[in-house]
N, C-alpha and C. Protein backbone atom coordinates (compact mmCIF):
# COMPACT_ATOMS: atom_id res chain seq x y z
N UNK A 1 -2.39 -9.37 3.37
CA UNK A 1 -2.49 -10.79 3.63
C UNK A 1 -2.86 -11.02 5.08
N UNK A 2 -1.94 -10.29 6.08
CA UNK A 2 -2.73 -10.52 7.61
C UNK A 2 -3.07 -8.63 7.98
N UNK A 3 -3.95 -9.60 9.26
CA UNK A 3 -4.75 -8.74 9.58
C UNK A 3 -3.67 -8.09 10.63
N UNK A 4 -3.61 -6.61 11.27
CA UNK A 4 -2.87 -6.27 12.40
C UNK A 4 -3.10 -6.69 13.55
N UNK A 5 -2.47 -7.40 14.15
CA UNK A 5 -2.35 -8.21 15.38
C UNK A 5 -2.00 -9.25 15.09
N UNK A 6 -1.87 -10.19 13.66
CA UNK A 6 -2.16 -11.37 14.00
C UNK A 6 -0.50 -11.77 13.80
N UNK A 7 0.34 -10.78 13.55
CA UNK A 7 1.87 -10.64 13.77
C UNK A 7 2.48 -11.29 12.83
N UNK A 8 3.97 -11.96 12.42
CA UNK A 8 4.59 -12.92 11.64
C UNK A 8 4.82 -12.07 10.36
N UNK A 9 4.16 -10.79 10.03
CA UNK A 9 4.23 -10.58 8.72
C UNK A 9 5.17 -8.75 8.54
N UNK A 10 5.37 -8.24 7.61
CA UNK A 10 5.68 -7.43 7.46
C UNK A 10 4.87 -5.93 7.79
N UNK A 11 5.06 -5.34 8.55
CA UNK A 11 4.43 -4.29 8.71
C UNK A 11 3.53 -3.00 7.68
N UNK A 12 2.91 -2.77 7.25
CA UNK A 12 2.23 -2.33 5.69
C UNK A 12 2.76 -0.50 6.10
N UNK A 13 3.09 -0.19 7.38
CA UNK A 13 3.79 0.76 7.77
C UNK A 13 5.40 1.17 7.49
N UNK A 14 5.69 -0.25 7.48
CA UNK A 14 6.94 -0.24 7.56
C UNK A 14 7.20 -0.18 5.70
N UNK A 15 6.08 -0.67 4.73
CA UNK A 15 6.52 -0.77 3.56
C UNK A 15 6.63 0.55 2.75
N UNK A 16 5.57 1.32 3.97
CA UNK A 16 5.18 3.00 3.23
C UNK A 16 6.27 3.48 3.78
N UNK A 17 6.97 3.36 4.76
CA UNK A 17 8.29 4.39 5.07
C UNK A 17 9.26 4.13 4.21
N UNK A 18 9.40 2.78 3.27
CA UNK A 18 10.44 2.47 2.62
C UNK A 18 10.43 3.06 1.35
N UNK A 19 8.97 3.46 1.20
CA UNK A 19 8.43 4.08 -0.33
C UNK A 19 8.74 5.12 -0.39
N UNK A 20 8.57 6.06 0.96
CA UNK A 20 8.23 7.52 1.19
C UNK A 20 9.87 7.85 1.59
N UNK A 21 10.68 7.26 1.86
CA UNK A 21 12.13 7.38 2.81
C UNK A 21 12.85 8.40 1.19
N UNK A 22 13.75 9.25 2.01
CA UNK A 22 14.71 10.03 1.25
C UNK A 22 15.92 9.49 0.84
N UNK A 23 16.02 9.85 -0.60
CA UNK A 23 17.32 9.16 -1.31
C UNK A 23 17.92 10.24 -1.58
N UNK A 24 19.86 9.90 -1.21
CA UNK A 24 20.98 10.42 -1.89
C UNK A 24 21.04 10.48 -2.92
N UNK A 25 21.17 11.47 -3.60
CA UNK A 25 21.67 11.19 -4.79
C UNK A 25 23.49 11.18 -4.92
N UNK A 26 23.96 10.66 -5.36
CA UNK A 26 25.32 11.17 -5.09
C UNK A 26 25.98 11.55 -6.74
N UNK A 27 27.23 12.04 -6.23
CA UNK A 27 27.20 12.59 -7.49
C UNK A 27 28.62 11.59 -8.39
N UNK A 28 28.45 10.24 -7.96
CA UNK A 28 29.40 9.65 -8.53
C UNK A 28 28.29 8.69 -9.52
N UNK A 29 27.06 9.01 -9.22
CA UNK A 29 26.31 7.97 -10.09
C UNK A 29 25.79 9.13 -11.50
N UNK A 30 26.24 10.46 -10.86
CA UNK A 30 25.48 11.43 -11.99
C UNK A 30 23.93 11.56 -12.03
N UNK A 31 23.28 11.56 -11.26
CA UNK A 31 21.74 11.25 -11.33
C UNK A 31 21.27 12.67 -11.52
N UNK A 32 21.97 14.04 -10.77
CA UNK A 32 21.33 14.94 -10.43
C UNK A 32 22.06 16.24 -11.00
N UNK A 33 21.50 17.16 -12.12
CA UNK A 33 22.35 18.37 -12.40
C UNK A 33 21.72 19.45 -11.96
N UNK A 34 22.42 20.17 -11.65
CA UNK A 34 21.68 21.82 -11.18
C UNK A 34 21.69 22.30 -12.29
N UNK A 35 20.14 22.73 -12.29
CA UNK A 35 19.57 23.39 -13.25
C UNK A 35 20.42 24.66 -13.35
N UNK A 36 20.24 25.37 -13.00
CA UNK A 36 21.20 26.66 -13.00
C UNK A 36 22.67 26.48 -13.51
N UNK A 37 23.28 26.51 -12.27
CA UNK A 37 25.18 26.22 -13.06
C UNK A 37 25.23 24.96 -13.95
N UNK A 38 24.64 23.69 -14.36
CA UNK A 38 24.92 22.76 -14.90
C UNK A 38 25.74 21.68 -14.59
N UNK A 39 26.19 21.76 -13.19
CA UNK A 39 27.10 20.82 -12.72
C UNK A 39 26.24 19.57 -11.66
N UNK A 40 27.17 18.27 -12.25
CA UNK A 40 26.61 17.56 -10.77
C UNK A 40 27.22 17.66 -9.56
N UNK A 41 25.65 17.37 -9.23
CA UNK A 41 25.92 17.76 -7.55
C UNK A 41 25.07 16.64 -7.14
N UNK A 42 25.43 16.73 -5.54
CA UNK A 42 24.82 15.39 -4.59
C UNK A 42 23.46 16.23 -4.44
N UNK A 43 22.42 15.25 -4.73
CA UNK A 43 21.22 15.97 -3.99
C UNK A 43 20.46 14.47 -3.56
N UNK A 44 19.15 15.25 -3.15
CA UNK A 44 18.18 14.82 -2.43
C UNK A 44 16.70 14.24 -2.72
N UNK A 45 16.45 12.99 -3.33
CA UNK A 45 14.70 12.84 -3.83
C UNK A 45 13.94 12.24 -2.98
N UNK A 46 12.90 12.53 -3.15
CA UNK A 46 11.75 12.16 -1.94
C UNK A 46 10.14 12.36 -2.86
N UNK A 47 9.57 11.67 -2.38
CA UNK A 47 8.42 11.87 -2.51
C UNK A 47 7.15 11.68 -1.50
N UNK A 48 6.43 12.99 -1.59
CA UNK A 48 5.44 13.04 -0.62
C UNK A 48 4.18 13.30 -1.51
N UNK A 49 3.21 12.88 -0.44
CA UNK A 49 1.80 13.08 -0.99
C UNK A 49 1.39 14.78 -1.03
N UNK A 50 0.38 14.69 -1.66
CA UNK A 50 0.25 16.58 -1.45
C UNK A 50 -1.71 16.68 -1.33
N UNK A 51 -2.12 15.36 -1.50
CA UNK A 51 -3.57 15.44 -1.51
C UNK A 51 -3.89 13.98 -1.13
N UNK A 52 -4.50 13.69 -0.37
CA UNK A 52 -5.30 12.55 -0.06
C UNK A 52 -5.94 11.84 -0.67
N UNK A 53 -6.84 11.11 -1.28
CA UNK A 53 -8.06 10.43 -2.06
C UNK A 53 -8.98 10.36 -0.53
N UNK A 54 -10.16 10.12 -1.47
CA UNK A 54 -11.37 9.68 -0.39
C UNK A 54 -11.42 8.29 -0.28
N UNK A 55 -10.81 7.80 -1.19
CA UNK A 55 -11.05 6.14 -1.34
C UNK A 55 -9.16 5.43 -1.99
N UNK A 56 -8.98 5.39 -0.59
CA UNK A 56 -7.04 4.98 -1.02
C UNK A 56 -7.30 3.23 -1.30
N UNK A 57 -6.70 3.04 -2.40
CA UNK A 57 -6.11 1.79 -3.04
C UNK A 57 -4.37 1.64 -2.91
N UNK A 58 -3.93 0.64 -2.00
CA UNK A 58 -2.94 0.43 -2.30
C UNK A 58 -2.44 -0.82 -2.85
N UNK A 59 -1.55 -0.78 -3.60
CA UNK A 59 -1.39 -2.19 -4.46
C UNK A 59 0.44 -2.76 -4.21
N UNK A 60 0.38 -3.56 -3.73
CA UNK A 60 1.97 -4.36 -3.35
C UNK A 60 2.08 -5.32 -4.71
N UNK A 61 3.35 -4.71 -4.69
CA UNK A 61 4.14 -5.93 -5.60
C UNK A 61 4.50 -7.42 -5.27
N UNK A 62 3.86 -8.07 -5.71
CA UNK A 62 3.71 -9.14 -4.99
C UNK A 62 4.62 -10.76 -5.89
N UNK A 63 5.20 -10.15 -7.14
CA UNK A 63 6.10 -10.60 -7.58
C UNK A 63 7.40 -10.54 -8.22
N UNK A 64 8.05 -11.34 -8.39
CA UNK A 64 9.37 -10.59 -8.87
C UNK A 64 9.94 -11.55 -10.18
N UNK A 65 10.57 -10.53 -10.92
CA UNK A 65 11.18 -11.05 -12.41
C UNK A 65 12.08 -10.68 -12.58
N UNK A 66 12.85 -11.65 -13.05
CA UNK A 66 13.95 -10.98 -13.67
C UNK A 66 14.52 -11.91 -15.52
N UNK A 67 15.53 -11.28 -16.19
CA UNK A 67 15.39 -11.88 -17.46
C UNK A 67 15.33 -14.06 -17.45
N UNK A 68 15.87 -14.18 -16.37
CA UNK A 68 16.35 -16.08 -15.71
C UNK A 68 14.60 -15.99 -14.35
N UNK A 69 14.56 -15.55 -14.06
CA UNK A 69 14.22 -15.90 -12.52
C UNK A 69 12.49 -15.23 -12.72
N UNK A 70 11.50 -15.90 -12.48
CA UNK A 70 10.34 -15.27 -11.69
C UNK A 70 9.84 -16.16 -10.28
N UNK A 71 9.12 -15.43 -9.75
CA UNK A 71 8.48 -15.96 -8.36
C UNK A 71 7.68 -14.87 -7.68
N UNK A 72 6.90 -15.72 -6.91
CA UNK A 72 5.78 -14.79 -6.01
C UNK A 72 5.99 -14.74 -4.79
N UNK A 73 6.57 -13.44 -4.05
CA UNK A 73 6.80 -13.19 -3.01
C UNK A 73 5.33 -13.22 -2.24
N UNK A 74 6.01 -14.50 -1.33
CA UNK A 74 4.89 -14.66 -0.08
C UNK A 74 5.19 -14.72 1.30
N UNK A 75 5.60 -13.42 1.19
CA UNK A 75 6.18 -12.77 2.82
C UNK A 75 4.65 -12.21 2.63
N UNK A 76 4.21 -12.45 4.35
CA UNK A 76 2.60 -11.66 4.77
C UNK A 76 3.16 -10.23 4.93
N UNK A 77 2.06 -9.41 4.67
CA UNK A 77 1.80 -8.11 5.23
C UNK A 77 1.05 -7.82 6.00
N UNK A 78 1.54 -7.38 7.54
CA UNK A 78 0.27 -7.14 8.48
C UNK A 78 -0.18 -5.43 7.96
N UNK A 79 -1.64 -5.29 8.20
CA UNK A 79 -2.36 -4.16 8.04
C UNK A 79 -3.04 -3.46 8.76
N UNK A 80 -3.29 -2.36 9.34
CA UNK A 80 -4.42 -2.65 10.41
C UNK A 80 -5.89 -1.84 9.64
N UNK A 81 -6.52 -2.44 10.20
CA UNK A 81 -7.97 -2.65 10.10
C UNK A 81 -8.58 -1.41 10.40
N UNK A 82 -8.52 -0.35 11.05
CA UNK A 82 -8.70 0.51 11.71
C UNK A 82 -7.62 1.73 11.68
N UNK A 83 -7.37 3.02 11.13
CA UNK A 83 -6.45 3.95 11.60
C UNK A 83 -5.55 3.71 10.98
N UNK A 84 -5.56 3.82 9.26
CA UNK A 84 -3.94 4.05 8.32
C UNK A 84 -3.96 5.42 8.37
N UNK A 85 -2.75 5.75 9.37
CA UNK A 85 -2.53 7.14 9.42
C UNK A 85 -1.19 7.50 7.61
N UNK A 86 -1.47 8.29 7.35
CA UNK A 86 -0.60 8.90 6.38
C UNK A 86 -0.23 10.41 6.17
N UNK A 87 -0.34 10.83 7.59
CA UNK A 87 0.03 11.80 7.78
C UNK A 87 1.14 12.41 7.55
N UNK A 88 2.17 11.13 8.08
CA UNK A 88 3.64 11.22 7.97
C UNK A 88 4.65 11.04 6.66
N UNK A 89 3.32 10.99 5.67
CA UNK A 89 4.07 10.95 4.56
C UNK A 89 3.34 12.51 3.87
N UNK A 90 2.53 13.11 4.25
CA UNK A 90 1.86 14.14 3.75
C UNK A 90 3.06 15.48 3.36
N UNK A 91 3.27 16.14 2.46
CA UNK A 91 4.25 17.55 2.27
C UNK A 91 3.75 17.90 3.52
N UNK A 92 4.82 18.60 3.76
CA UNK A 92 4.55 19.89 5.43
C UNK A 92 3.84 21.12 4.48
N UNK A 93 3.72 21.39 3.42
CA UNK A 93 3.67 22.80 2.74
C UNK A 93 1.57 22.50 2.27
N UNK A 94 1.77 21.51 2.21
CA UNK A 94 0.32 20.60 1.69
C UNK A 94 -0.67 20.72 3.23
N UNK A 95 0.12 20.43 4.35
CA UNK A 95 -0.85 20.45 5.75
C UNK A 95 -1.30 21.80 6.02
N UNK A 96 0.03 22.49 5.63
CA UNK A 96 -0.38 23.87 5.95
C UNK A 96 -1.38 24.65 5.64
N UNK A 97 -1.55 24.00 4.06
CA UNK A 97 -2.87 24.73 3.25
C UNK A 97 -4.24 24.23 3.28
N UNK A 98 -4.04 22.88 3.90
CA UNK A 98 -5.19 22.15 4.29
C UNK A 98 -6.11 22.12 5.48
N UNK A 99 -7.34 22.30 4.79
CA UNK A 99 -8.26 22.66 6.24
C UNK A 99 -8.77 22.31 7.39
N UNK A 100 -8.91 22.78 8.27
CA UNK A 100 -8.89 21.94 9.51
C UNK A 100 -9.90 20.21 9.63
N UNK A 101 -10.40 20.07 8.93
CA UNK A 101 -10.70 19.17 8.67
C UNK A 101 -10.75 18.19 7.61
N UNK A 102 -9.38 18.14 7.13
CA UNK A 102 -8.40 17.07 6.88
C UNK A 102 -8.25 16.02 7.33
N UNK A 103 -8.34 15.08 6.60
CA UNK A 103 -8.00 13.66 7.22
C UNK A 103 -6.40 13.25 6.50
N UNK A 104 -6.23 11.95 6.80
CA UNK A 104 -4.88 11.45 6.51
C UNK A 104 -5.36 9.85 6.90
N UNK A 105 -6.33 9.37 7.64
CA UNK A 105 -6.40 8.55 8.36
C UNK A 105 -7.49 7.17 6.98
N UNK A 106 -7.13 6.22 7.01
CA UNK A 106 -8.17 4.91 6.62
C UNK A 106 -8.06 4.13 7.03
N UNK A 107 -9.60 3.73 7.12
CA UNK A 107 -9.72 2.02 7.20
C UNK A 107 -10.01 1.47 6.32
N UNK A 108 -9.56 0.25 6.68
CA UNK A 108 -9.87 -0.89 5.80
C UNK A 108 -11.18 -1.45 4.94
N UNK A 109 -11.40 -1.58 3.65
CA UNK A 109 -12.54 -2.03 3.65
C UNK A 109 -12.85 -3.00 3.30
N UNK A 110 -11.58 -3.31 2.62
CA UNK A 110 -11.40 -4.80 1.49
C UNK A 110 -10.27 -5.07 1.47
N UNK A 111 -9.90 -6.21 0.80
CA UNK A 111 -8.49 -6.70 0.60
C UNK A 111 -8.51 -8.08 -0.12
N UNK A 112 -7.64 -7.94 -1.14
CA UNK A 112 -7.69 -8.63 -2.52
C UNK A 112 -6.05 -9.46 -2.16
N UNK A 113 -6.72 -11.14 -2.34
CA UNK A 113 -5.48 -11.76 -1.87
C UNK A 113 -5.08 -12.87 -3.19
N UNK A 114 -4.06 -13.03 -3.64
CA UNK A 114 -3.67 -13.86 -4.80
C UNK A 114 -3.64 -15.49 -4.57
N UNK A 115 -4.37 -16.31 -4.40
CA UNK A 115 -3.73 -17.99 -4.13
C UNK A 115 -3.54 -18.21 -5.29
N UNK A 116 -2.45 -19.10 -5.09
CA UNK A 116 -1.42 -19.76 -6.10
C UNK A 116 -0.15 -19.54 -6.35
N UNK A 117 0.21 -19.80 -7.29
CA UNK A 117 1.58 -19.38 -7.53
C UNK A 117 2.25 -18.47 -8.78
N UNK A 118 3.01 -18.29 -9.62
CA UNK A 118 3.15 -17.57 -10.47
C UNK A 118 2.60 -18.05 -11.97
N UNK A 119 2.66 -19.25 -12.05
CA UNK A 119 1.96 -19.60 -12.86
C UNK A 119 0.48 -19.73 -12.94
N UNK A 120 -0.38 -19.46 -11.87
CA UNK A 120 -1.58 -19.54 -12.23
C UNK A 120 -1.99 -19.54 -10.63
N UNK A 121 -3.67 -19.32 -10.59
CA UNK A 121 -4.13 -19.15 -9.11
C UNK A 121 -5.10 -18.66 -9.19
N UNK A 122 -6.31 -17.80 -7.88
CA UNK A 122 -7.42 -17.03 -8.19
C UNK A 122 -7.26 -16.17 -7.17
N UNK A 123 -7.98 -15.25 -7.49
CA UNK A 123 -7.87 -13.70 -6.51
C UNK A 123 -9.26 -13.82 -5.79
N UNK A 124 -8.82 -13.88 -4.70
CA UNK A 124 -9.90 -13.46 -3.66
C UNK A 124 -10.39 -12.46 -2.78
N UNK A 125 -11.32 -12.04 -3.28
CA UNK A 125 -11.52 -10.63 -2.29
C UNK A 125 -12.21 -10.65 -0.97
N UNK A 126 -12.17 -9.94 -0.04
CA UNK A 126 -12.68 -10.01 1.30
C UNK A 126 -12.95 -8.44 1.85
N UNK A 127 -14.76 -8.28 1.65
CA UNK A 127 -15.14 -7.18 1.68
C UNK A 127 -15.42 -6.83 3.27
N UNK A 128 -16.05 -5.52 3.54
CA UNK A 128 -16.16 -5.59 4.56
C UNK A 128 -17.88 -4.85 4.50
N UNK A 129 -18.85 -5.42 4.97
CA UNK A 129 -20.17 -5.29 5.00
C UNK A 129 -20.50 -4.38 6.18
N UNK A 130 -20.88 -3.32 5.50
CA UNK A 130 -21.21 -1.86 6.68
C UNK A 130 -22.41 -2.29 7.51
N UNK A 131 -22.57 -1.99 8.04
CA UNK A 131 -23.73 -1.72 9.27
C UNK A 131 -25.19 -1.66 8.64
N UNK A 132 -25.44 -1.29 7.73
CA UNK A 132 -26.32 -1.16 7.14
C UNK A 132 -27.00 -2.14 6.17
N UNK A 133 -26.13 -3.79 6.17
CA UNK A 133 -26.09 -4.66 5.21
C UNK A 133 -27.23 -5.61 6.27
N UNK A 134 -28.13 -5.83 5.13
CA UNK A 134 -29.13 -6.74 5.77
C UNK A 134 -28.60 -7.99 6.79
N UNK A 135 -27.55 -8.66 6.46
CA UNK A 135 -27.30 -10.17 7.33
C UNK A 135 -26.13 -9.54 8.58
N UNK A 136 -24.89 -8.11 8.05
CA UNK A 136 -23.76 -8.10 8.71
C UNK A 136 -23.14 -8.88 8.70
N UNK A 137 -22.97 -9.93 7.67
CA UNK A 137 -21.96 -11.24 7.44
C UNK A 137 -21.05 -10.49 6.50
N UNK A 138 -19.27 -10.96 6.74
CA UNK A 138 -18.68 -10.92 5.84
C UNK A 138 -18.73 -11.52 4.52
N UNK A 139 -18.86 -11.12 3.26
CA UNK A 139 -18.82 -11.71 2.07
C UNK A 139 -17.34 -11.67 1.64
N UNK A 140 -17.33 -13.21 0.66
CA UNK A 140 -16.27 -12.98 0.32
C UNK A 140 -16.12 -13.53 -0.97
N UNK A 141 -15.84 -12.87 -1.85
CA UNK A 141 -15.56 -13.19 -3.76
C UNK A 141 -14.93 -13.90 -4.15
N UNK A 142 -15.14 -15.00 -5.10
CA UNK A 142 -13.64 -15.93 -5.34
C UNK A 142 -14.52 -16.36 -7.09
N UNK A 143 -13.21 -15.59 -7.67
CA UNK A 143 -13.79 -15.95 -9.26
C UNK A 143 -15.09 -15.01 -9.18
N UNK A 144 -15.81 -13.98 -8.77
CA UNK A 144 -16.85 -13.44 -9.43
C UNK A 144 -17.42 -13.85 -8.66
N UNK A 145 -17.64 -15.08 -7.87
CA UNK A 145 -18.98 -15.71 -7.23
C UNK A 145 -18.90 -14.96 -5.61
N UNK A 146 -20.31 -14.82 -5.63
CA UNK A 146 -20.34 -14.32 -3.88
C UNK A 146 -20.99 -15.44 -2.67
N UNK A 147 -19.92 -15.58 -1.98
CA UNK A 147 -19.78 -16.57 -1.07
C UNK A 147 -20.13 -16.08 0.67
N UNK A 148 -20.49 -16.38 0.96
CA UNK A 148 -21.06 -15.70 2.56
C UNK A 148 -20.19 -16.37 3.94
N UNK A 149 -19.29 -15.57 4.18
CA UNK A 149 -18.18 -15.95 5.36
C UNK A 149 -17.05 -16.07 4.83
N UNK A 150 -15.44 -16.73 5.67
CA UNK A 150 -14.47 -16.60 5.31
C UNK A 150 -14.37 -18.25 4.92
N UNK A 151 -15.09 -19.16 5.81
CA UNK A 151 -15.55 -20.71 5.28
C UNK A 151 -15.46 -20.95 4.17
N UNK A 152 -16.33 -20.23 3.17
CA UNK A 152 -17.35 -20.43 2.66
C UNK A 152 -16.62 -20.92 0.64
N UNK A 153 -15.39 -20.07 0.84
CA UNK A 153 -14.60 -20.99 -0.46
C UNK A 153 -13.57 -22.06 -0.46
């Protein structure tokens, strides 16, 4: 929803450490048996990446339900534009085997924003036009139609 710098919003850093962060298991909830002896025990889950994509999509939950209650969470997310490092979520066992020219790092190229509310609204996309695009104007999608600037719907 915002761009990095423009502040007020949730960090898109801060949402991947919350994804990637290590959970207790404890052993009063029973979650975790050792394979071997069969007993519970407290352990440890986590999840890390082990391979990159060339083309990362990330998708936020951007609403919430429950069996009484829905609504659309519209807390901003700042992003930056330049330099999503994801290094720090990469396996250590995965870097090791990976070749020196490895990345971890993206930018931005697009970003798909919801107006409205839970009952209804339109998705707007906001591309980012390479160097190589005849005008170098941002385009921007609303309903299928292509619109020229951020003005422009």
């Amino acid at each position: 929803r915002g761009m990095s710098g423009e502040g007020g919003g949730l960090k898109l850093e801060s949402c991947l450490r919350e994804y990637f962060k290590e959970e207790t298991l404890g052993v009063e909830e029973h979650f975790w048996m050792c394979p071997k002896c069969k007993d519970v025990r407290e352990g440890m889950k986590a999840t890390k990446l082990w391979k990159c994509p060339d083309l990362l999509i990330i998708h936020l939950k951007r609403f919430n339900a429950s069996s009484r209650w829905k609504s659309k969470i519209r807390r901003k997310v700042d992003f930056p534009l330049v330099g999503l490092d994801l290094s720090p979520f990469i396996h250590p066992s995965a870097k090791e085997g990976a070749g020196p020219d490895a990345c971890y790092t993206y930018d931005c190229c697009g970003v798909i924003n919801h107006l409205g509310g839970i009952s209804g609204g339109h998705y707007v996309a906001h591309v980012k036009v390479t160097e190589c695009s005849e005008d170098g104007k941002e385009n921007v999608f609303v309903d299928g139609m292509l619109g020229e600037g951020a003005g422009s719907w």
